[in-house]
C-alpha atoms as a PDB file:
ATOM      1  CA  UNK A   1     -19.022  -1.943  -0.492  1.00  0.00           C
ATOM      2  CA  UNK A   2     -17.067   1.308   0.255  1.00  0.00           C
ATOM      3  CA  UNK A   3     -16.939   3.463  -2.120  1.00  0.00           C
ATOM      4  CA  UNK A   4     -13.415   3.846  -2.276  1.00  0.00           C
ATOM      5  CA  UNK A   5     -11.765   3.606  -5.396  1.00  0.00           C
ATOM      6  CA  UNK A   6     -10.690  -0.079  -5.931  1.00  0.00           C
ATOM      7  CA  UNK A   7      -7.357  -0.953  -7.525  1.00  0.00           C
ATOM      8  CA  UNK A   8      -9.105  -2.253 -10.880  1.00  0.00           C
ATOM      9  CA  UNK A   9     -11.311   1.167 -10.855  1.00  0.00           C
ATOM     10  CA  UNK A  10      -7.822   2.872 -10.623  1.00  0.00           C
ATOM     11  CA  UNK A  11      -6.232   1.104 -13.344  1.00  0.00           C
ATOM     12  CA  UNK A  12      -8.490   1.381 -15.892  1.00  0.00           C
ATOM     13  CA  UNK A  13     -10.241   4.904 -14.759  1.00  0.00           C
ATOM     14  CA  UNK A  14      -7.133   6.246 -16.596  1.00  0.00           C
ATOM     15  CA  UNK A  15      -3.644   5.979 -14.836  1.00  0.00           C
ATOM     16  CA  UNK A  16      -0.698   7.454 -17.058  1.00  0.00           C
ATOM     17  CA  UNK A  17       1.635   4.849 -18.000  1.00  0.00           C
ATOM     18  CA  UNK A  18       5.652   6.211 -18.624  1.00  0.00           C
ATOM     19  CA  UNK A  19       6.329   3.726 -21.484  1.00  0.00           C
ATOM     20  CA  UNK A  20      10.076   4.345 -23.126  1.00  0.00           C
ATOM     21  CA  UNK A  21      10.244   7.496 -21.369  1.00  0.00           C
ATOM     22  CA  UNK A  22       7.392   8.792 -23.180  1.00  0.00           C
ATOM     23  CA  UNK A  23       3.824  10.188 -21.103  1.00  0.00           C
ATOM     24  CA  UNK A  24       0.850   8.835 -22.297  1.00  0.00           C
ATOM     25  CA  UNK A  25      -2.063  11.354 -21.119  1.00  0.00           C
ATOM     26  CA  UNK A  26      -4.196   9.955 -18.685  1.00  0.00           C
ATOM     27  CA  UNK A  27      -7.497  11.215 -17.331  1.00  0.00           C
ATOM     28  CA  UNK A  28      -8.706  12.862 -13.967  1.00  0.00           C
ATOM     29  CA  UNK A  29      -9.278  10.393 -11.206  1.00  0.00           C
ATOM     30  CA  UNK A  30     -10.539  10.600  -8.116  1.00  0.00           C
ATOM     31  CA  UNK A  31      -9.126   9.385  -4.840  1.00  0.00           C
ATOM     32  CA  UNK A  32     -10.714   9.526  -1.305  1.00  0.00           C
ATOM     33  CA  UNK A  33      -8.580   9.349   1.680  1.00  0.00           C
ATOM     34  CA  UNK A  34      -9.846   6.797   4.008  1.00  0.00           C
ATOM     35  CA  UNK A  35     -10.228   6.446   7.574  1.00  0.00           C
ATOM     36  CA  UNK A  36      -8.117   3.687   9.445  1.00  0.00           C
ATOM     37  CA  UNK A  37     -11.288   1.571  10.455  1.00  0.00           C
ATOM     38  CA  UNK A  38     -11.817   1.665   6.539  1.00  0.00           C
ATOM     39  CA  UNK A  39      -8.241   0.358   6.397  1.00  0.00           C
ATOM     40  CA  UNK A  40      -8.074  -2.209   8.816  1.00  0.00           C
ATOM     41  CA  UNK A  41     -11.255  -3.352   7.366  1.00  0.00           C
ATOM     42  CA  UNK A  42      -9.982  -4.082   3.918  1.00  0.00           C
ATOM     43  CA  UNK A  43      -6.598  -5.332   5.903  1.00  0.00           C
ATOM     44  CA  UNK A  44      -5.944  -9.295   6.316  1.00  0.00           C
ATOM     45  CA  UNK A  45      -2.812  -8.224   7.639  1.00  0.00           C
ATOM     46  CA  UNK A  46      -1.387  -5.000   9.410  1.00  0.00           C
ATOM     47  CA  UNK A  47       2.162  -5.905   9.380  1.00  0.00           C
ATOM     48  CA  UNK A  48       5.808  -3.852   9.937  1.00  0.00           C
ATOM     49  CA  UNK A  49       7.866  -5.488   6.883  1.00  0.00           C
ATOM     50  CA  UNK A  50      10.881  -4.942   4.885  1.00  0.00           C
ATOM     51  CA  UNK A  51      10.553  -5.637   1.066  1.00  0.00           C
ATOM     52  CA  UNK A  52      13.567  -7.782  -0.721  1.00  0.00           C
ATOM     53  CA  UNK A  53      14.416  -8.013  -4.533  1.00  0.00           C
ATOM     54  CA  UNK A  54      11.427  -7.466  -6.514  1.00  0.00           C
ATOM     55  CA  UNK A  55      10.488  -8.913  -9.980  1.00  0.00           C
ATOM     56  CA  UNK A  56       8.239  -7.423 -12.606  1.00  0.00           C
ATOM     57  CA  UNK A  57       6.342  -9.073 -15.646  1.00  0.00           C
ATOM     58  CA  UNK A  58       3.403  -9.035 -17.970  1.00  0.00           C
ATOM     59  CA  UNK A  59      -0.094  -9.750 -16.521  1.00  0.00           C
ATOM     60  CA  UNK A  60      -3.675  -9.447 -17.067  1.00  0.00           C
ATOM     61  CA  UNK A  61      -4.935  -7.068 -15.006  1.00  0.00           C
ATOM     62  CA  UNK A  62      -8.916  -6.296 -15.550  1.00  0.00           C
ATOM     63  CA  UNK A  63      -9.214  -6.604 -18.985  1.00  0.00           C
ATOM     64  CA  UNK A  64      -5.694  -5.123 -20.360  1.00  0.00           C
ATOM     65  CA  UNK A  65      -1.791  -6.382 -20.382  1.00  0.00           C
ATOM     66  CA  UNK A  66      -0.455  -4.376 -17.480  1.00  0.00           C
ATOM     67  CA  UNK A  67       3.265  -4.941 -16.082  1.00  0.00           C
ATOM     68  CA  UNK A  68       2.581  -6.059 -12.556  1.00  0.00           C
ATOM     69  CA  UNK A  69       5.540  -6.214  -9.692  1.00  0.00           C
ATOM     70  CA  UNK A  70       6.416  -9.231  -7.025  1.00  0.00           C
ATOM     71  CA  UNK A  71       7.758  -8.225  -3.924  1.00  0.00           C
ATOM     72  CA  UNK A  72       8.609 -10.773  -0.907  1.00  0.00           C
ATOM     73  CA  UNK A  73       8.153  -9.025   1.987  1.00  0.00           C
ATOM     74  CA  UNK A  74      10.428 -10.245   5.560  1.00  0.00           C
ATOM     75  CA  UNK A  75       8.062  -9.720   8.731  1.00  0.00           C
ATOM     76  CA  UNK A  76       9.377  -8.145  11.292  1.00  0.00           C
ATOM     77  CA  UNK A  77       6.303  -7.114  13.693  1.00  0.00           C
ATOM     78  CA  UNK A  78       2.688  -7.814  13.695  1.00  0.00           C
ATOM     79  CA  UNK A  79       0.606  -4.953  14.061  1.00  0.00           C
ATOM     80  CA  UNK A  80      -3.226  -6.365  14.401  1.00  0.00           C
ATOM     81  CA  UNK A  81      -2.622  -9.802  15.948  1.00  0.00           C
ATOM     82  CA  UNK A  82      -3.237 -11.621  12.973  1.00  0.00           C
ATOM     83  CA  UNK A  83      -0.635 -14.259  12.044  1.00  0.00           C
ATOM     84  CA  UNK A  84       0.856 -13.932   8.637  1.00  0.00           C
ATOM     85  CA  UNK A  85       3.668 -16.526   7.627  1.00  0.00           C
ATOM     86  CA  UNK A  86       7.490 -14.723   8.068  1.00  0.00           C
ATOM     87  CA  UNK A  87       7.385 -13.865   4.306  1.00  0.00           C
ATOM     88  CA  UNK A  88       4.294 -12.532   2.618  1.00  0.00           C
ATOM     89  CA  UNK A  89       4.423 -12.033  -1.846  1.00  0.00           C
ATOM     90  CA  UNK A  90       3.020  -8.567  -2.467  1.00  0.00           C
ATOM     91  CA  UNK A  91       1.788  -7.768  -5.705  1.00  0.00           C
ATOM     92  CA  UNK A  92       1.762  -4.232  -6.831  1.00  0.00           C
ATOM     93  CA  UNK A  93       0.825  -2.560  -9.800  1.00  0.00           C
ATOM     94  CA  UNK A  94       3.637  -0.746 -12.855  1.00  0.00           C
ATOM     95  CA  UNK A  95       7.279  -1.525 -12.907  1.00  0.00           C
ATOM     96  CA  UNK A  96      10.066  -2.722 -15.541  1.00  0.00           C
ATOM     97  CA  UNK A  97      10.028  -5.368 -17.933  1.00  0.00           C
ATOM     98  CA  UNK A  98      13.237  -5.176 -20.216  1.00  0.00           C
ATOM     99  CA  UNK A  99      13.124  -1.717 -22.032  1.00  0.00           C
ATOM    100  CA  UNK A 100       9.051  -1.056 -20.775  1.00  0.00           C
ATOM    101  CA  UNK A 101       7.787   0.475 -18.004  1.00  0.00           C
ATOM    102  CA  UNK A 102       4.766   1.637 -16.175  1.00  0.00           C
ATOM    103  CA  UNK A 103       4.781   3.952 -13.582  1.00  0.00           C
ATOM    104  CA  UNK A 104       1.113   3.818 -11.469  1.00  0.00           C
ATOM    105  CA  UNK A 105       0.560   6.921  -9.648  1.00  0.00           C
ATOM    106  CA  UNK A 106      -0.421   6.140  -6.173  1.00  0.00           C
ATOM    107  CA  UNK A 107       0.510   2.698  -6.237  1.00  0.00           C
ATOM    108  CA  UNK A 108       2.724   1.715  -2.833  1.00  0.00           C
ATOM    109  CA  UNK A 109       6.148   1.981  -3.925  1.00  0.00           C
ATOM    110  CA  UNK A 110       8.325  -0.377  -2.163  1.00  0.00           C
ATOM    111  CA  UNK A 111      11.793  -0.129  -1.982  1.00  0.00           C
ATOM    112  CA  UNK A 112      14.431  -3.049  -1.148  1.00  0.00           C
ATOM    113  CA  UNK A 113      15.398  -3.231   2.288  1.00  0.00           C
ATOM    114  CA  UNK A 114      12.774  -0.432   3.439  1.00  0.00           C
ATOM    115  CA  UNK A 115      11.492  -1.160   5.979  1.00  0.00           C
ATOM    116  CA  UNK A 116       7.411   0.260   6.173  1.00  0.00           C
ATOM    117  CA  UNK A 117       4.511  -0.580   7.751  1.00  0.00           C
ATOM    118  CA  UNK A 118       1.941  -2.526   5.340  1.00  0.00           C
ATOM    119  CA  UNK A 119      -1.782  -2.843   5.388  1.00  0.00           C
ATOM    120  CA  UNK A 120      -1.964  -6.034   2.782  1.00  0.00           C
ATOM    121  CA  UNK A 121      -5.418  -7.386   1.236  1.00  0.00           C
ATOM    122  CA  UNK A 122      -5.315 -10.956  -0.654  1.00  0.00           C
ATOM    123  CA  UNK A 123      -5.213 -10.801  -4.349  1.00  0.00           C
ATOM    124  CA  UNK A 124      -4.806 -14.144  -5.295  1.00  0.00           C
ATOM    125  CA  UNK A 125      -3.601 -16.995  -3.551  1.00  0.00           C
ATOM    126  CA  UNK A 126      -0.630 -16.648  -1.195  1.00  0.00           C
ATOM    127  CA  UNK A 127      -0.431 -12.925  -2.739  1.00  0.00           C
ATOM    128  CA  UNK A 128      -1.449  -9.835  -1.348  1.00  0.00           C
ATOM    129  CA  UNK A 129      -1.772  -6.455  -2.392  1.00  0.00           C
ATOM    130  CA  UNK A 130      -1.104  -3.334  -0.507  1.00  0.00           C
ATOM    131  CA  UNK A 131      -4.856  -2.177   0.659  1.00  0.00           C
ATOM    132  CA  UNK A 132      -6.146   1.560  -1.032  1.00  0.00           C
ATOM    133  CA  UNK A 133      -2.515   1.561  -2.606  1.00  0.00           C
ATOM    134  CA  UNK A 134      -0.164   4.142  -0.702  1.00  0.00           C
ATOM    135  CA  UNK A 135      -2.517   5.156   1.959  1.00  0.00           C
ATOM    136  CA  UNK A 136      -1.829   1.349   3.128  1.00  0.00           C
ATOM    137  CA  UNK A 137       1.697   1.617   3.032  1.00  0.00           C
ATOM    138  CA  UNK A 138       3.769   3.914   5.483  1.00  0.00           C
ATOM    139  CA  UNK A 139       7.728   3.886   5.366  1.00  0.00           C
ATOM    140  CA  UNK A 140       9.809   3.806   8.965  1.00  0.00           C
ATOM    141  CA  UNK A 141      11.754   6.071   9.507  1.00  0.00           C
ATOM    142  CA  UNK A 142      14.148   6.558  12.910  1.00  0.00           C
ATOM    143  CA  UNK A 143      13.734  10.070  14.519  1.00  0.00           C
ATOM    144  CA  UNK A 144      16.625  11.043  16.728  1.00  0.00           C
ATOM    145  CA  UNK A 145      15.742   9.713  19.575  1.00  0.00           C
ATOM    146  CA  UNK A 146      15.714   6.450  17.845  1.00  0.00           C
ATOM    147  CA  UNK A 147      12.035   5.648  17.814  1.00  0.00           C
ATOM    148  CA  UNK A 148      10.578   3.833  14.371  1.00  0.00           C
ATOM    149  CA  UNK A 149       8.223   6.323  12.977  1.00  0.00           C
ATOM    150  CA  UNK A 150       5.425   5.407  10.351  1.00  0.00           C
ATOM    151  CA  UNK A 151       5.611   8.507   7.273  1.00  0.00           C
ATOM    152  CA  UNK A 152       2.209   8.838   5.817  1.00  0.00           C
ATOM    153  CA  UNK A 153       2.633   9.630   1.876  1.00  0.00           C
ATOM    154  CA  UNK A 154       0.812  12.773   0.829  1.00  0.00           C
ATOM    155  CA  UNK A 155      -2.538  12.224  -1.542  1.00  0.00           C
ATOM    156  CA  UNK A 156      -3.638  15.552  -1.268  1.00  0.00           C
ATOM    157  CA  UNK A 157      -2.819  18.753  -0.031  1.00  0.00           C
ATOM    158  CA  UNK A 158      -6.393  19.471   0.923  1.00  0.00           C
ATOM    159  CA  UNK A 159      -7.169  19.323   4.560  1.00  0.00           C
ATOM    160  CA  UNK A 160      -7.830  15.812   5.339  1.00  0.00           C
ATOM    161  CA  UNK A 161     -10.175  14.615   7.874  1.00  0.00           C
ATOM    162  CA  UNK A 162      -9.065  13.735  11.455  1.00  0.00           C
ATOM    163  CA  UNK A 163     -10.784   9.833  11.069  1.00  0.00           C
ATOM    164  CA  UNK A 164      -8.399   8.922   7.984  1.00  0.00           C
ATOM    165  CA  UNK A 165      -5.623   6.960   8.052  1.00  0.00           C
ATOM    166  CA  UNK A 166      -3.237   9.417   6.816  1.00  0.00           C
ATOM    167  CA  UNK A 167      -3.692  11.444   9.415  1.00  0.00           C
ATOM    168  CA  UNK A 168      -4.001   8.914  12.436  1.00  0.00           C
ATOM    169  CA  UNK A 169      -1.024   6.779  11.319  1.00  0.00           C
ATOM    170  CA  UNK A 170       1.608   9.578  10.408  1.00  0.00           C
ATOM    171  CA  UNK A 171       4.517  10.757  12.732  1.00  0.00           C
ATOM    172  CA  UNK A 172       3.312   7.776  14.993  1.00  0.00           C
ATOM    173  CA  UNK A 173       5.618   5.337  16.562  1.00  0.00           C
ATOM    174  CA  UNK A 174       5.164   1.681  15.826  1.00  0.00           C
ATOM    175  CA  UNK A 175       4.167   1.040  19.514  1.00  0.00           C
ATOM    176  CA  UNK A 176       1.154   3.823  18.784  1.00  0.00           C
ATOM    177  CA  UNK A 177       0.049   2.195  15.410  1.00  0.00           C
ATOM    178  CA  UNK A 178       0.001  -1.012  17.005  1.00  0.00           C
ATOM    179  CA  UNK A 179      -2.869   0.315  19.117  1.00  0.00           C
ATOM    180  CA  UNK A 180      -4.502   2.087  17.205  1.00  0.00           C
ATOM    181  CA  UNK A 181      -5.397  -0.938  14.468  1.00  0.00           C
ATOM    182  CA  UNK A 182      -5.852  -3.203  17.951  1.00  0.00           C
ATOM    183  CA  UNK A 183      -8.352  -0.659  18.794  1.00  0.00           C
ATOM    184  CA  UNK A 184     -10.070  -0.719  15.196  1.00  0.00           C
ATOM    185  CA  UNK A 185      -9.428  -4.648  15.617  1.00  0.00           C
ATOM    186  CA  UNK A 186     -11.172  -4.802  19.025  1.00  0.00           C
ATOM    187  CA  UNK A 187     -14.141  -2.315  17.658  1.00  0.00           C
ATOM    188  CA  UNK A 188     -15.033  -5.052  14.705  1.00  0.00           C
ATOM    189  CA  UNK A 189     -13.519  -3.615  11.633  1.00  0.00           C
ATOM    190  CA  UNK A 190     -12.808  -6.895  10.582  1.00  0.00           C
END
């Protein structure tokens, strides 16, 4: 068991909630930025997908009523040779339901139509979240010579080791994450 900080650990190890516009107070927690063999190893699929319309609603999520979001996801590119169906339901955590919301810092937040490379773990059947939250998800973005970049969201701005993910994954083009996780593939992290 790693001990990274799983995504029931993170919900109820005291994640601020924005309810009717109001902040709850929430306290300290922890997160370690993981390496990409750490990643991959969580990873059932390594995927370059574009989310479409989400829905949120009420779920149980550990042992409270959290507001959960669905998110079909359109593969475009396969990243670790696996072979996900063309649409993959990703589950991630805070959202809207009517007049509520939850807001889950360092949750992956997709966005409709962009397009990001995803590291997805099952959750439940046919669903998949995206794995360690936002270090598994990394938007595209087209530089000007018009190669797809991956942009690595920021945890920390501490020095991060060379080995994790953040680090190995952003400013690279698609072609260079693709062998990268084949590399992590081919060295048994899964």
């Amino acid at each position: 068991m790693h001990d990274m900080l799983s995504r029931r650990s993170f919900v109820t190890g005291g994640v601020s909630a924005l309810v009717l516009g109001h902040l709850r107070s929430a306290r300290a927690t922890l997160v370690r930025a993981i390496t990409l063999t750490e990643l991959v190893s969580l990873s059932k699929h390594a995927v370059v997908a574009t989310p479409q319309a989400s829905s949120s609603r009420w779920e149980t999520v550990g042992d409270r009523e959290r507001i959960v979001t669905y998110t079909p996801v359109r593969v475009e590119f396969v990243l670790d040779g696996s072979s996900p169906p063309n649409e993959i339901m990703v589950r991630t955590l805070g959202g809207r339901v009517g007049d509520l919301g939850q807001l889950v810092p360092g949750e992956a937040p997709l966005r409709k139509d962009a397009t990001a490379a995803l590291f997805l773990e099952p959750v439940a059947v046919d669903v998949f979240g995206v794995s360690a939250m936002a270090q598994g998800h990394y938007p595209i973005q087209t530089d000007a010579k018009g190669a797809r970049r991956l942009q690595a969201h920021r945890i920390s701005s501490a020095t991060l080791a060379p080995d994790t993910a953040i680090v190995r994954l952003d400013g690279r083009t698609v072609g260079e994450a693709e062998s990268f996780v084949y590399q992590e593939v081919a060295r048994g992290a899964r």
